[in-house]
C-alpha atoms as a PDB file:
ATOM      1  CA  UNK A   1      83.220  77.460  67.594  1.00  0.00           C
ATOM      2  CA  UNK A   2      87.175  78.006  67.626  1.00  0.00           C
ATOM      3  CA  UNK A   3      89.054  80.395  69.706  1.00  0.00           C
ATOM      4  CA  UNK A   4      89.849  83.304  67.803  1.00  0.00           C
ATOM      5  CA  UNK A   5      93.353  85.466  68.070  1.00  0.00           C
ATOM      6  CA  UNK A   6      93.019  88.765  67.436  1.00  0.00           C
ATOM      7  CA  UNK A   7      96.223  90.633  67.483  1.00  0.00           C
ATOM      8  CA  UNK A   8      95.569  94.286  66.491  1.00  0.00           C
ATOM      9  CA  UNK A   9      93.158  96.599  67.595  1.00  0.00           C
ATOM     10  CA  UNK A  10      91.152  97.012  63.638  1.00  0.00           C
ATOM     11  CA  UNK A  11      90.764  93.415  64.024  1.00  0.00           C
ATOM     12  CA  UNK A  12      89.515  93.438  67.472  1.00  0.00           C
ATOM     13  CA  UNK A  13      87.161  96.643  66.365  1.00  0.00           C
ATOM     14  CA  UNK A  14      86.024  94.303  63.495  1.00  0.00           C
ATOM     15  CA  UNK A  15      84.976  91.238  65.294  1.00  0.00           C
ATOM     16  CA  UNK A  16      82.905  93.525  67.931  1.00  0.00           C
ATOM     17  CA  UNK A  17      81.364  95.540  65.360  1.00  0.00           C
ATOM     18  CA  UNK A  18      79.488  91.703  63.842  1.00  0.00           C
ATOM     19  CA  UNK A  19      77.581  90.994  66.697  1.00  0.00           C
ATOM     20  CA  UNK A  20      74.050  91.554  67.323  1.00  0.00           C
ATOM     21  CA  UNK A  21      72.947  94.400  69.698  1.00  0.00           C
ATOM     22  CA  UNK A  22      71.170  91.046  71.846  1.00  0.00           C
ATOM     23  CA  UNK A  23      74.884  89.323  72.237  1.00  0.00           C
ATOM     24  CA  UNK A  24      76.463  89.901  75.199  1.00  0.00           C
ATOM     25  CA  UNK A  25      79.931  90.352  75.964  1.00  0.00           C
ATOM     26  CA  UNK A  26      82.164  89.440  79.377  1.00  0.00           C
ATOM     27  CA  UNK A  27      85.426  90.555  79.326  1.00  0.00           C
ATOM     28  CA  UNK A  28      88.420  89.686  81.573  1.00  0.00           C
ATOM     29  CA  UNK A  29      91.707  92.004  81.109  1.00  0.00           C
ATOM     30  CA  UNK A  30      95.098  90.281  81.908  1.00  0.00           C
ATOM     31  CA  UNK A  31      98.481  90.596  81.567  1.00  0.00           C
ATOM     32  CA  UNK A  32      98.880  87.141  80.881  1.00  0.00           C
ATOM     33  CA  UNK A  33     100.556  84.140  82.887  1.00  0.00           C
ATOM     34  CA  UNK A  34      97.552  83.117  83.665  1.00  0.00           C
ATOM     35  CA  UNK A  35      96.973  81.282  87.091  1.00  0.00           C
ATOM     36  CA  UNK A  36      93.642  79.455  89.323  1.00  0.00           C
ATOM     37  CA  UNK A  37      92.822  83.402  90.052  1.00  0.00           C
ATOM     38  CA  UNK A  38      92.322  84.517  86.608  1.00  0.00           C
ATOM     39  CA  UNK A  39      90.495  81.122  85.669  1.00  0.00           C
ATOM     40  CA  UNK A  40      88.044  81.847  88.339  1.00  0.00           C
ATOM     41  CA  UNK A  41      87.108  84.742  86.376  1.00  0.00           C
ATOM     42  CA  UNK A  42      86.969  83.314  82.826  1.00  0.00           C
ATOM     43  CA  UNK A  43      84.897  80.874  84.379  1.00  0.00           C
ATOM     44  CA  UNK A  44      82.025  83.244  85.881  1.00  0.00           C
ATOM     45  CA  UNK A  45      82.817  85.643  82.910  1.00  0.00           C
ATOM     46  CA  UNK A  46      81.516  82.947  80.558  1.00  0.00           C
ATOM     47  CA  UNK A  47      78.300  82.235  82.707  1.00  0.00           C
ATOM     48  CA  UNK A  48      77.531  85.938  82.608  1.00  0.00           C
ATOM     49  CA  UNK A  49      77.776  86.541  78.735  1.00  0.00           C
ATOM     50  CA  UNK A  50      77.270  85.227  74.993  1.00  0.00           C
ATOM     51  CA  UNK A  51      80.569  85.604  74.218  1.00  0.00           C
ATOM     52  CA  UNK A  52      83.628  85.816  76.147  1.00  0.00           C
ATOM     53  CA  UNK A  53      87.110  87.834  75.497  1.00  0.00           C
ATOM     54  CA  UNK A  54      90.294  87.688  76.871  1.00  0.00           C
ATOM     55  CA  UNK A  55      93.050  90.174  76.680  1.00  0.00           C
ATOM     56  CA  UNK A  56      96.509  89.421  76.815  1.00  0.00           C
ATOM     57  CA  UNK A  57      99.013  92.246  76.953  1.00  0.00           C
ATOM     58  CA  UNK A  58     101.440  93.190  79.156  1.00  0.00           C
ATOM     59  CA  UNK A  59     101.164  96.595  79.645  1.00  0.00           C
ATOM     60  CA  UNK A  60     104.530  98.961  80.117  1.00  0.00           C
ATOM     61  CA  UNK A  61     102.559 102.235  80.602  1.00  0.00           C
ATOM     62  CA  UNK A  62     101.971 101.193  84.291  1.00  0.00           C
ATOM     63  CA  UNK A  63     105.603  99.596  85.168  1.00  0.00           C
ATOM     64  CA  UNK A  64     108.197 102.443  86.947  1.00  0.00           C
ATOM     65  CA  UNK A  65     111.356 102.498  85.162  1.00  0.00           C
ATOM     66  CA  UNK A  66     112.953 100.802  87.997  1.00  0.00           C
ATOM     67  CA  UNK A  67     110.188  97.659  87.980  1.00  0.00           C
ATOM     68  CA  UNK A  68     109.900  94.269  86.509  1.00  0.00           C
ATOM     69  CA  UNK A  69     108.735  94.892  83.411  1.00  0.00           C
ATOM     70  CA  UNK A  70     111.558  92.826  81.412  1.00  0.00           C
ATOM     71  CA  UNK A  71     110.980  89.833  83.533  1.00  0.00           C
ATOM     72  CA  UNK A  72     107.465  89.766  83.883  1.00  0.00           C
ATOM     73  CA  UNK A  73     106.187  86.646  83.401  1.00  0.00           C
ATOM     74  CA  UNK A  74     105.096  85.455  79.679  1.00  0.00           C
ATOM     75  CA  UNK A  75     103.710  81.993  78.602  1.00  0.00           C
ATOM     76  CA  UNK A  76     100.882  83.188  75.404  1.00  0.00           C
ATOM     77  CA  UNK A  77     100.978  79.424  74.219  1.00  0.00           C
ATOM     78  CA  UNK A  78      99.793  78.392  77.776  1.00  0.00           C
ATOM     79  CA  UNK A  79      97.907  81.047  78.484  1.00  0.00           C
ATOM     80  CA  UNK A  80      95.873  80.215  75.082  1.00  0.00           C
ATOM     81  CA  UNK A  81      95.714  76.528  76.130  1.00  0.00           C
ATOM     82  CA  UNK A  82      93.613  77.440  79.418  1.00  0.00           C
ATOM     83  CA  UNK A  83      91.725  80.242  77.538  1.00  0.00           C
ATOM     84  CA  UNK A  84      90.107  77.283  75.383  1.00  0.00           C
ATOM     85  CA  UNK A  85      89.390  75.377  78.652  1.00  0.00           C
ATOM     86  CA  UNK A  86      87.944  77.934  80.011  1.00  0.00           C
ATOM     87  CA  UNK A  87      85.381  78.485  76.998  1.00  0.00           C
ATOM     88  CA  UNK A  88      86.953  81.992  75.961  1.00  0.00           C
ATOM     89  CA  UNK A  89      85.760  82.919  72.400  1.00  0.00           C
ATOM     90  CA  UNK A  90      88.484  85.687  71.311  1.00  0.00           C
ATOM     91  CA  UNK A  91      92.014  86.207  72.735  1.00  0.00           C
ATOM     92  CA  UNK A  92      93.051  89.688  72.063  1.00  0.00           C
ATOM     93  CA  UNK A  93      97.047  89.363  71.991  1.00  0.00           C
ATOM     94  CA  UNK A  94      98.709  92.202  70.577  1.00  0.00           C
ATOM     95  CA  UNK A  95     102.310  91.230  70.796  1.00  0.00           C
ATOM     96  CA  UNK A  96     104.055  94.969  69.734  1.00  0.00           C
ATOM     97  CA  UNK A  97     103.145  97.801  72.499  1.00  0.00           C
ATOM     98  CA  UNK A  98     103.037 100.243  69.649  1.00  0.00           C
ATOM     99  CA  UNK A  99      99.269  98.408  68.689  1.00  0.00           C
ATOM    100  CA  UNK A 100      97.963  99.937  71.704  1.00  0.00           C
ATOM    101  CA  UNK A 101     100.183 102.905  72.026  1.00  0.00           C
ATOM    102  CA  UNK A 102     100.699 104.412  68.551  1.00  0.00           C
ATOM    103  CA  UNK A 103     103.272 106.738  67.800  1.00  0.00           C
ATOM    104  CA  UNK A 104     102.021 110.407  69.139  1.00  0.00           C
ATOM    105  CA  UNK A 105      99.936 108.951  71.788  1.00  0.00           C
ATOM    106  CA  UNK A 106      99.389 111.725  74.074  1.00  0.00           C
ATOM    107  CA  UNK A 107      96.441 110.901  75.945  1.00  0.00           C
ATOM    108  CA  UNK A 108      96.243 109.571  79.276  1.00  0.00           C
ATOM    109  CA  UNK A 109      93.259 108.383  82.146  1.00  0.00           C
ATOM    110  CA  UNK A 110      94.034 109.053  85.495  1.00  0.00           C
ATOM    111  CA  UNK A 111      91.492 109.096  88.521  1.00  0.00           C
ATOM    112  CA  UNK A 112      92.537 111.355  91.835  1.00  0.00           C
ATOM    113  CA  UNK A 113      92.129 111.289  95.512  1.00  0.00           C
ATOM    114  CA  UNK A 114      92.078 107.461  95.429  1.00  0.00           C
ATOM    115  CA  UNK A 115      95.788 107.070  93.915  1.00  0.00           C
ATOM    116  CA  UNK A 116      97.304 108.926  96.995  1.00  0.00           C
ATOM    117  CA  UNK A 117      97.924 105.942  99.290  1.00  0.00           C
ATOM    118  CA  UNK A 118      98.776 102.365  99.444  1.00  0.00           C
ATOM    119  CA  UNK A 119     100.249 101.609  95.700  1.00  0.00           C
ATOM    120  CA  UNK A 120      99.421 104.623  94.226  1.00  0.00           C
ATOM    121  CA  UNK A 121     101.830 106.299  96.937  1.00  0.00           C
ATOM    122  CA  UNK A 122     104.771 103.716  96.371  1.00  0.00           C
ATOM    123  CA  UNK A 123     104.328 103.572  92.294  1.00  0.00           C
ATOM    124  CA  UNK A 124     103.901 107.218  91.352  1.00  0.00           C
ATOM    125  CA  UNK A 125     102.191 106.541  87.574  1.00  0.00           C
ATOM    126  CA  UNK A 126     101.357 103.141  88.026  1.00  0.00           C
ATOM    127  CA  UNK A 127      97.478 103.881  87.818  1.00  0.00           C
ATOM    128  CA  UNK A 128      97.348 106.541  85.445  1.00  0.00           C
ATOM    129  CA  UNK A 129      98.916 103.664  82.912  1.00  0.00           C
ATOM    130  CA  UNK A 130      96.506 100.808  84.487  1.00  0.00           C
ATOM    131  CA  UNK A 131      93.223 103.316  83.760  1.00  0.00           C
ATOM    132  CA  UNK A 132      94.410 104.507  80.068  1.00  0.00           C
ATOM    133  CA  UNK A 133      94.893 100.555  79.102  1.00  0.00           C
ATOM    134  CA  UNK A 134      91.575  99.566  80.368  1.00  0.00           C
ATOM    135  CA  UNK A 135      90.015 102.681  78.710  1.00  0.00           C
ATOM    136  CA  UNK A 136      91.706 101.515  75.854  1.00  0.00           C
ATOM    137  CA  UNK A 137      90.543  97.729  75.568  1.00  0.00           C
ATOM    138  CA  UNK A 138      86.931  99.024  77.063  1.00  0.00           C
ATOM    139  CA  UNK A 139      86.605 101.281  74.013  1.00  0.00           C
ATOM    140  CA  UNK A 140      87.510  98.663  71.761  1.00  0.00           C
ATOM    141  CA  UNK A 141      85.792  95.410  73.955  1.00  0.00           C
ATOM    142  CA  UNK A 142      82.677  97.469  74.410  1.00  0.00           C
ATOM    143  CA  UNK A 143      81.555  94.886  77.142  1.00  0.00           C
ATOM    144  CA  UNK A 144      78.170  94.354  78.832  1.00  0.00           C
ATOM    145  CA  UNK A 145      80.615  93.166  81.674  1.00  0.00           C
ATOM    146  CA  UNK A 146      84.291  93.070  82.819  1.00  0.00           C
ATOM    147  CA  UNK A 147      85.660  91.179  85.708  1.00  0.00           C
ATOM    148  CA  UNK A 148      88.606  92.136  87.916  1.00  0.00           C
ATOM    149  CA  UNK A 149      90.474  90.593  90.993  1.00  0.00           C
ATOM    150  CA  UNK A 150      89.775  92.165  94.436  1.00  0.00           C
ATOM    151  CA  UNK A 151      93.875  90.967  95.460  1.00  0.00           C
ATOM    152  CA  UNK A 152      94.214  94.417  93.293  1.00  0.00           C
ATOM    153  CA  UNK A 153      91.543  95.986  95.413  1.00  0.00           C
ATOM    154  CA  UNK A 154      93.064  99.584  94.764  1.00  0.00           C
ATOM    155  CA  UNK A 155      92.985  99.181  91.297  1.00  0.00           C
ATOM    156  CA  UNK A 156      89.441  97.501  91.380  1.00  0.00           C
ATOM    157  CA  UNK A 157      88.150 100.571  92.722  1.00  0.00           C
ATOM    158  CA  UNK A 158      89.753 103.271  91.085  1.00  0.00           C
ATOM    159  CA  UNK A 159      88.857 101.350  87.613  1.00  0.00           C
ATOM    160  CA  UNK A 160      85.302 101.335  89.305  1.00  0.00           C
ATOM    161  CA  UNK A 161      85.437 105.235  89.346  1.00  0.00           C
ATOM    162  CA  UNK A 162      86.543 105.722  85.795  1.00  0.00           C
ATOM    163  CA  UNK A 163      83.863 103.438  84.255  1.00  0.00           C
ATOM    164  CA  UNK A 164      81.632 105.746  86.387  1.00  0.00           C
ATOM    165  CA  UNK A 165      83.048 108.753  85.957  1.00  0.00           C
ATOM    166  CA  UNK A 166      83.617 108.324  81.717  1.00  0.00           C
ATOM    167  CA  UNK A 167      79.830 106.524  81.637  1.00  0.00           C
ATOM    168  CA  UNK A 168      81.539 103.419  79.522  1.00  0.00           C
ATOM    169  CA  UNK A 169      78.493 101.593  79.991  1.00  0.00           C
ATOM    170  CA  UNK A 170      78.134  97.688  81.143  1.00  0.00           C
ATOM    171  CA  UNK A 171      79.467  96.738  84.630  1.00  0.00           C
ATOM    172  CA  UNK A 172      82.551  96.024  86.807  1.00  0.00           C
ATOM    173  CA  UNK A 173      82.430  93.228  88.962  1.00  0.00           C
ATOM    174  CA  UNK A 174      84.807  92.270  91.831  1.00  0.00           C
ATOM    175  CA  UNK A 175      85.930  88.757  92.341  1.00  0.00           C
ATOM    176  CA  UNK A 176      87.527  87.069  95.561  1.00  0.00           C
ATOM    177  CA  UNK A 177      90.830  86.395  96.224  1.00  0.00           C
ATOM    178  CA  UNK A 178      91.916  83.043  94.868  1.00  0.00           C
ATOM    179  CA  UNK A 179      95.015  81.529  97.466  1.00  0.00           C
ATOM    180  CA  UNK A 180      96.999  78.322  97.248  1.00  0.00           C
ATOM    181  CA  UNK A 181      96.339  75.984  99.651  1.00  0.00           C
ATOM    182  CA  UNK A 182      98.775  77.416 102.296  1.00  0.00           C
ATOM    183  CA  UNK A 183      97.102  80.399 102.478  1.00  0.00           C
ATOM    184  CA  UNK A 184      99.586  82.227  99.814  1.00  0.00           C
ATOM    185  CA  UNK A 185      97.532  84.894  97.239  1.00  0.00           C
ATOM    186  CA  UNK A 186      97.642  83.694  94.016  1.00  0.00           C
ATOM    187  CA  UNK A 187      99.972  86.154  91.607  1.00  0.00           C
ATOM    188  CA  UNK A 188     101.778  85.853  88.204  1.00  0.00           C
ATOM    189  CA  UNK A 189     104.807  87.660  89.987  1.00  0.00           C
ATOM    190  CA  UNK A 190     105.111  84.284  92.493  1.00  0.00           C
ATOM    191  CA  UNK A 191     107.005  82.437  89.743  1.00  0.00           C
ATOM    192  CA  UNK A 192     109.540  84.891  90.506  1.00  0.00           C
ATOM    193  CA  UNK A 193     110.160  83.814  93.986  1.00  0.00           C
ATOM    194  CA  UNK A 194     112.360  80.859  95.223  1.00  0.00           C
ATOM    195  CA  UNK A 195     111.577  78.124  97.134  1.00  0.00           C
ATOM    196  CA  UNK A 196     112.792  80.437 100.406  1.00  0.00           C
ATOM    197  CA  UNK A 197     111.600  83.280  99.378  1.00  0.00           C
ATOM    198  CA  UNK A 198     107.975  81.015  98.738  1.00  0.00           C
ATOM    199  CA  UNK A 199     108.170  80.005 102.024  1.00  0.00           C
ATOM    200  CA  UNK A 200     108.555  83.174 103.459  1.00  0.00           C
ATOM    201  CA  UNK A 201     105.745  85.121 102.135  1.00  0.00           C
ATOM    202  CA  UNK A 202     103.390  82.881 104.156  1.00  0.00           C
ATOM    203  CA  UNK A 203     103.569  85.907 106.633  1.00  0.00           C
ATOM    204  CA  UNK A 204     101.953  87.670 104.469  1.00  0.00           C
ATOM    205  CA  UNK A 205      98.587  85.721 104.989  1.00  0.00           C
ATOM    206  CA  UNK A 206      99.678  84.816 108.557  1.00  0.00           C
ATOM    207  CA  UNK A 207      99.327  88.554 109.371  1.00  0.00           C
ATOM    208  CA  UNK A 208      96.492  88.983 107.730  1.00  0.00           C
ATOM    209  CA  UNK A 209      95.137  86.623 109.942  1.00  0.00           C
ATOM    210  CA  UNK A 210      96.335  88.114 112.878  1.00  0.00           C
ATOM    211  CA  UNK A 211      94.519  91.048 112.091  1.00  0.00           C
ATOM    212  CA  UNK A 212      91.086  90.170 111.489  1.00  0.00           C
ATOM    213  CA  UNK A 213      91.350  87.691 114.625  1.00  0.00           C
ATOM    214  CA  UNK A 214      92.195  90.790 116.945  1.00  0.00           C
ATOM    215  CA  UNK A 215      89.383  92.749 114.585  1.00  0.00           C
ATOM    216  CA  UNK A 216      86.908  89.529 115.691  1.00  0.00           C
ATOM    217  CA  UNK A 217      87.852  89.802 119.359  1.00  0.00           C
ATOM    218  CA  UNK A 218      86.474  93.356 119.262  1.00  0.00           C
ATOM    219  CA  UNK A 219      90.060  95.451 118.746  1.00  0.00           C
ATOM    220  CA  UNK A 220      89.102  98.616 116.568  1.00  0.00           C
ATOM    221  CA  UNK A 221      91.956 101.361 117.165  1.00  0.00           C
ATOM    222  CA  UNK A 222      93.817 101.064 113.683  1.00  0.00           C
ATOM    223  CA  UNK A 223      97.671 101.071 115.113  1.00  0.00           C
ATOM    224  CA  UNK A 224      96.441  98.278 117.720  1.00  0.00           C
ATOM    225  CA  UNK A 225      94.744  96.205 114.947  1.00  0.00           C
ATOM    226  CA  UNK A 226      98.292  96.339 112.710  1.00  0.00           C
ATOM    227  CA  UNK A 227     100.094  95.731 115.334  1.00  0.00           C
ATOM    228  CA  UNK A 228     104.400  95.558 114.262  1.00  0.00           C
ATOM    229  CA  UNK A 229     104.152  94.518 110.872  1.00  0.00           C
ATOM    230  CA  UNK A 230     107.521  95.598 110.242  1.00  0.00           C
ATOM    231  CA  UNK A 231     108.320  92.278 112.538  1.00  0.00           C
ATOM    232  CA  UNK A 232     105.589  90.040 111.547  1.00  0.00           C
ATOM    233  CA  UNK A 233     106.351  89.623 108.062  1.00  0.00           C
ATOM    234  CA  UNK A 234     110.413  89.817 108.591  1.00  0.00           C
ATOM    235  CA  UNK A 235     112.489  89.103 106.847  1.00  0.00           C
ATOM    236  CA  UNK A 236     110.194  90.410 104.030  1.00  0.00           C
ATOM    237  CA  UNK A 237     110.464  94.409 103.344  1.00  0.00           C
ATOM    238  CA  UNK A 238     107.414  96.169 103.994  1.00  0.00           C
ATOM    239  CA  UNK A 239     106.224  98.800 101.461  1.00  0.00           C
ATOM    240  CA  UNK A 240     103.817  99.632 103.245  1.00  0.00           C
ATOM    241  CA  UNK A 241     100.825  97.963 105.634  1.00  0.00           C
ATOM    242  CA  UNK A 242      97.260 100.249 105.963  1.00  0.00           C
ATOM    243  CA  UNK A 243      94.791 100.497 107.300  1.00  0.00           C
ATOM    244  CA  UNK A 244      91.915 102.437 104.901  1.00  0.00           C
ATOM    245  CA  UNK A 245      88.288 103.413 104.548  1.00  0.00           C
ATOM    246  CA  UNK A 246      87.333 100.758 101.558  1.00  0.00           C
ATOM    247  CA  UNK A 247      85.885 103.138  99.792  1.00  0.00           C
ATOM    248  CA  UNK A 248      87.930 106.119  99.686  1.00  0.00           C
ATOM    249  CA  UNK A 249      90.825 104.368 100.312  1.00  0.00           C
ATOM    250  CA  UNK A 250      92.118 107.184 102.937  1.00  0.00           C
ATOM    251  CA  UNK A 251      93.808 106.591 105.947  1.00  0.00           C
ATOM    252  CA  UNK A 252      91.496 105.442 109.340  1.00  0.00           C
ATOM    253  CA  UNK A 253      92.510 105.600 112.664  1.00  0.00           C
ATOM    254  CA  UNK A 254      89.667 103.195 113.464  1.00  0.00           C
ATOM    255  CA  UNK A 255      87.199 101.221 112.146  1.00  0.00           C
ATOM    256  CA  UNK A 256      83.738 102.250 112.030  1.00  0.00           C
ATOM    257  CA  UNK A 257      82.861 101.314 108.952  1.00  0.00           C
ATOM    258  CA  UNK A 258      84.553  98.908 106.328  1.00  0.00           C
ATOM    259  CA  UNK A 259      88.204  99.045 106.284  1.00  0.00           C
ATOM    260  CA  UNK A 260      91.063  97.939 104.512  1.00  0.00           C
ATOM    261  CA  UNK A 261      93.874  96.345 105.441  1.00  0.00           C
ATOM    262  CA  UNK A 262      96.173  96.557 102.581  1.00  0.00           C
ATOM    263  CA  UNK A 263      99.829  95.216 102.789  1.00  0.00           C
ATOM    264  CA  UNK A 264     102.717  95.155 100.435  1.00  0.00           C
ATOM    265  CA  UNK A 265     106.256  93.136 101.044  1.00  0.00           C
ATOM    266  CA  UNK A 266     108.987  92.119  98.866  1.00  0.00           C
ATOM    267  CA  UNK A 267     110.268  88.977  99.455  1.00  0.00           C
ATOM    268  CA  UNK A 268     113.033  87.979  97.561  1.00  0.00           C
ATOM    269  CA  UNK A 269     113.203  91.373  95.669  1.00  0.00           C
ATOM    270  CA  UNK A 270     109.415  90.503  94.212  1.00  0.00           C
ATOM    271  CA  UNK A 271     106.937  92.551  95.353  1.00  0.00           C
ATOM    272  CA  UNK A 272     103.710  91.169  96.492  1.00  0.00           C
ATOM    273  CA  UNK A 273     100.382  92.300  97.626  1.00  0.00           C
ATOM    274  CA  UNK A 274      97.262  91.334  99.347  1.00  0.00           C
ATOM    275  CA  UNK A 275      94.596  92.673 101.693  1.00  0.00           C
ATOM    276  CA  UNK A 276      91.501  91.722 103.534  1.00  0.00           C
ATOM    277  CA  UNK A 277      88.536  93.964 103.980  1.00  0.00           C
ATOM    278  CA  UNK A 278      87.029  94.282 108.212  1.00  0.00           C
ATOM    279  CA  UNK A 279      83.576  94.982 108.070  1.00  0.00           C
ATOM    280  CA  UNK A 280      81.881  96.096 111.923  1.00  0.00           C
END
């Protein structure tokens, strides 16, 4: 069976309306350009379901006015190439924003408490667009499962509390991080950097490391365990580097039970995250 391309949302409705009620569907939500990371999740999406979709779209709702929207990475003919590869069964591409935000839209998801810190702090909006998208493609997907990227841990679990919260049905699963070999998270935006720039957000994984090796040697008190990170990942601009309960997501001032430690630099001007999670 072919790949199909679905570009509107009647179309997409269609197709999901002709299966069985014994088919089920895995889902993995992208914005495209895809890389290793979001193959690793096609890959276990189609060994948990009958059919698997994929959903392209770059979404503006959750880019500030100041972001990178514009120059966010696109490449839908490559991106297609490794859906095949990867055994998806429907690519839903719309290509015009107005598909999935129709004139008069005036409805929007937004979760609280758990937006107030790490991104959510420095992106004022930025959730509130990622949850009304998913709500979107989960209304029209209707999956049995969806897979997401724990590098976007905040997202992950604020995502987790809408589907629980709005009773979509099926499940949210949580993937590992996928690096490159030098220890670098793997991100669409890291076509953006250059070759110094590259090369410099290796401290972002190098102080990652520092952290959970002074978490291993027994270090608990939250300022202690972040040490200067200001210093450790010059000459990269910190957003911000945290230390939060990993379920919450509020500030700790130590760790008694899982934590995250949740950094975001720009290097370069591009903005990159990643995070490890300290369980005593």
């Amino acid at each position: 069976m072919s790949m199909l391309v679905l570009r509107t949302c009647s179309e997409m409705q269609a197709w999901r309306a002709s299966l069985g009620h014994a088919t089920r569907v895995a889902f993995v939500p992208t914005m495209g350009y895809l890389h290793d990371g979001h193959l690793s999740l096609l890959r276990e999406a189609r060994r948990r379901g009958d059919r698997l979709v994929l959903s392209i779209f770059v979404n503006p709702t959750q880019f500030g006015p100041n972001e990178d929207l514009a120059r966010y990475p696109r490449d839908e003919a490559g991106d297609l190439a490794k859906a095949v590869e990867c055994g998806v069964d429907v690519a839903f591409c719309p290509t015009d924003p107005r598909e999935m935000y129709p004139r008069g839209t005036s409805t929007w998801v937004e979760v609280e408490g758990l937006d107030r810190h790490l991104c959510g702090a420095s992106r004022p909006g930025h959730f509130r667009g990622v949850c009304t998208v998913v709500a979107k493609l989960w209304g029209l997907v209707r999956p049995d499962v969806a897979l997401f990227g724990e590098k976007d841990y905040q997202q992950l679990a604020i995502l987790r509390r809408m589907h629980a919260d709005l009773f979509l049905g099926g499940e949210i699963v949580g993937m590992p991080i996928v690096r490159e070999p030098d220890g670098l998270a793997m991100s669409s935006r890291n076509t953006n950097l250059s070759a110094e720039a590259r090369a410099q957000a290796l401290a972002i994984s190098r102080w990652l490391t520092a952290v959970r090796q002074r978490f291993a040697a027994g270090e608990r008190d939250a300022a202690a365990l972040l040490a200067d990170p200001a210093a450790a990942l010059a000459p990269g601009r910190v957003d911000y580097a945290s230390l939060v309960d990993a379920d919450d997501l509020q500030p700790v001032r130590e760790v008694v039970r899982p934590a995250l430690c949740a950094v975001a630099a720009f290097f370069g001007g591009v903005r990159l995250i990643d995070n490890t999670v300290l369980r005593p």
